[in-house]
C-alpha atoms as a PDB file:
ATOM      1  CA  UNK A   1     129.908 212.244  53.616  1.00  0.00           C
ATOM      2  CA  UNK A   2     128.806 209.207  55.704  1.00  0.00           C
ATOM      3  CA  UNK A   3     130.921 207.369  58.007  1.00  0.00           C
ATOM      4  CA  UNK A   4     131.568 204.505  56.107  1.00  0.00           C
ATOM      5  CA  UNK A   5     132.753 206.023  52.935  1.00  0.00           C
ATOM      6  CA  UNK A   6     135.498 207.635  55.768  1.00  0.00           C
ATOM      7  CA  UNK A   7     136.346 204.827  56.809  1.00  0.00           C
ATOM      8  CA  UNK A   8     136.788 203.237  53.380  1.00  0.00           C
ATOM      9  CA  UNK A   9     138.727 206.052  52.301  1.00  0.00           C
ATOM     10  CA  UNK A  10     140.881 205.729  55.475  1.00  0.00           C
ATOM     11  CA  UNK A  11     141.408 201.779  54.537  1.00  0.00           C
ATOM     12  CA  UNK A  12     142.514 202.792  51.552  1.00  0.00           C
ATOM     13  CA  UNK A  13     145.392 205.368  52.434  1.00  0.00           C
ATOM     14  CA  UNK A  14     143.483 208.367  51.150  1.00  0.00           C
ATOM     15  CA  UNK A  15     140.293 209.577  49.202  1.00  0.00           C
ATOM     16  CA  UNK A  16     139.467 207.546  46.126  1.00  0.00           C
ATOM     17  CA  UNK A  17     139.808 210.897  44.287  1.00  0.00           C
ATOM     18  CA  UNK A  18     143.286 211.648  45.211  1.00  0.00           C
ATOM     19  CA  UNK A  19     145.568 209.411  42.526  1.00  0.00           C
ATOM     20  CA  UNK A  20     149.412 209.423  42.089  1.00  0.00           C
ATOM     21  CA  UNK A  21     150.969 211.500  39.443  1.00  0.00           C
ATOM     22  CA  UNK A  22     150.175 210.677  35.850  1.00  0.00           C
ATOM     23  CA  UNK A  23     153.276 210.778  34.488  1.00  0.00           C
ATOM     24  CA  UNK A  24     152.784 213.411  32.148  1.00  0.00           C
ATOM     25  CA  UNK A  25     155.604 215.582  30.651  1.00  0.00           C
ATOM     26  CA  UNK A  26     155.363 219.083  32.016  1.00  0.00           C
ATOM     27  CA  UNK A  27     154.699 221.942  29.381  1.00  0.00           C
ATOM     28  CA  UNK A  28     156.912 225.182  28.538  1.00  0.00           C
ATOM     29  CA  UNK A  29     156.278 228.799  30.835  1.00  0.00           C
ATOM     30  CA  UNK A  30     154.917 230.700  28.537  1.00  0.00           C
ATOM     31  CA  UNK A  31     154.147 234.882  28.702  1.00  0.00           C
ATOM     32  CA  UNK A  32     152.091 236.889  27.529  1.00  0.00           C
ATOM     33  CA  UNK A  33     154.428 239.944  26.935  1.00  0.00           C
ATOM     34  CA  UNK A  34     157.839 239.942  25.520  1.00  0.00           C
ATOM     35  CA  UNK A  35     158.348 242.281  28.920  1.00  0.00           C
ATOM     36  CA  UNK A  36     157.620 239.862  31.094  1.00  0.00           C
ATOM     37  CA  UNK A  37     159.285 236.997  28.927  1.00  0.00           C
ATOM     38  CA  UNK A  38     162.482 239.444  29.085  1.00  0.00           C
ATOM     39  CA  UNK A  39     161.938 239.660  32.921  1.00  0.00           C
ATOM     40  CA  UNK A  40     161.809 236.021  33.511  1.00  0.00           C
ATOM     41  CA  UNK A  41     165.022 235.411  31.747  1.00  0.00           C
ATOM     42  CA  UNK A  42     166.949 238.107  34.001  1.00  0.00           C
ATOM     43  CA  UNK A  43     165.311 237.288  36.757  1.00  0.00           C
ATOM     44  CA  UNK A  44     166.212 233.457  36.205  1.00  0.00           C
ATOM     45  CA  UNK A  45     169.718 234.290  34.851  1.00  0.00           C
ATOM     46  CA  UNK A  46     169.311 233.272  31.518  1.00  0.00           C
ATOM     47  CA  UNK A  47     171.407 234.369  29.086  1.00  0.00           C
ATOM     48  CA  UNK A  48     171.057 233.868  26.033  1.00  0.00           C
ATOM     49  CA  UNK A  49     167.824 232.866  24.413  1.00  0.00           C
ATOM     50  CA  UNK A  50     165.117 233.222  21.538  1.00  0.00           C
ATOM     51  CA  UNK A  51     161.622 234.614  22.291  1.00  0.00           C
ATOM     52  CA  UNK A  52     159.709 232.131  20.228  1.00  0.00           C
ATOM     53  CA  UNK A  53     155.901 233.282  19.092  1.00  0.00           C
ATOM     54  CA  UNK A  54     153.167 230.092  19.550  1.00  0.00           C
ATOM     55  CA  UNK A  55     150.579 231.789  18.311  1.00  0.00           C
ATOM     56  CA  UNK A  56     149.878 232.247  14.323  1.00  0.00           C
ATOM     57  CA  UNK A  57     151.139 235.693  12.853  1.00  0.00           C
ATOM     58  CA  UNK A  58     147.400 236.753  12.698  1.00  0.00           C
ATOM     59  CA  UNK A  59     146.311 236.313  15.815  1.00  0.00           C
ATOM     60  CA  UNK A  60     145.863 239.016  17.877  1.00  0.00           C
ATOM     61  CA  UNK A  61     147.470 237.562  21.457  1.00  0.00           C
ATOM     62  CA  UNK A  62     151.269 236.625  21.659  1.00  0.00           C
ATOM     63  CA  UNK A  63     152.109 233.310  23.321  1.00  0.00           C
ATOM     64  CA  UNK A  64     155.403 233.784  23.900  1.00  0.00           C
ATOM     65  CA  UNK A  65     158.139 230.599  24.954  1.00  0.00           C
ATOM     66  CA  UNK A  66     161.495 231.420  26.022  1.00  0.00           C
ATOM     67  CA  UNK A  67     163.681 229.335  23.639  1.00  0.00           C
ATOM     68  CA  UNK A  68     167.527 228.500  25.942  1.00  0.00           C
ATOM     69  CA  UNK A  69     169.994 228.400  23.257  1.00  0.00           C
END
């Protein structure tokens, strides 16, 4: 990179690139087992919940979403 586009960048309080959050809503965890959905919710003391499929009932791959009652 040349030296001005530093020193610009510098000016500037940081790269061009590097913006402030967006403000966007953060999604769900989800698993890929109902093992490992199981052993976030113990591990994370969560007690009772609903394993919630994403996916379609064809497809193949679960995309499972711990539901907190």
């Amino acid at each position: 990179m040349s030296n001005h586009v530093e020193i610009r960048d510098a000016r500037r309080s940081g790269s061009k690139g590097a913006f402030g959050p967006r403000g966007r809503k953060s999604r769900p965890k989800t698993f890929g087992t109902e093992e490992s959905a199981n052993k976030y919710a113990s591990e994370n003391k969560i007690k009772s919940y609903i394993l919630e499929n994403l996916k379609s009932t064809e497809a193949k791959e679960k995309k499972i979403r711990i539901k907190v009652i």
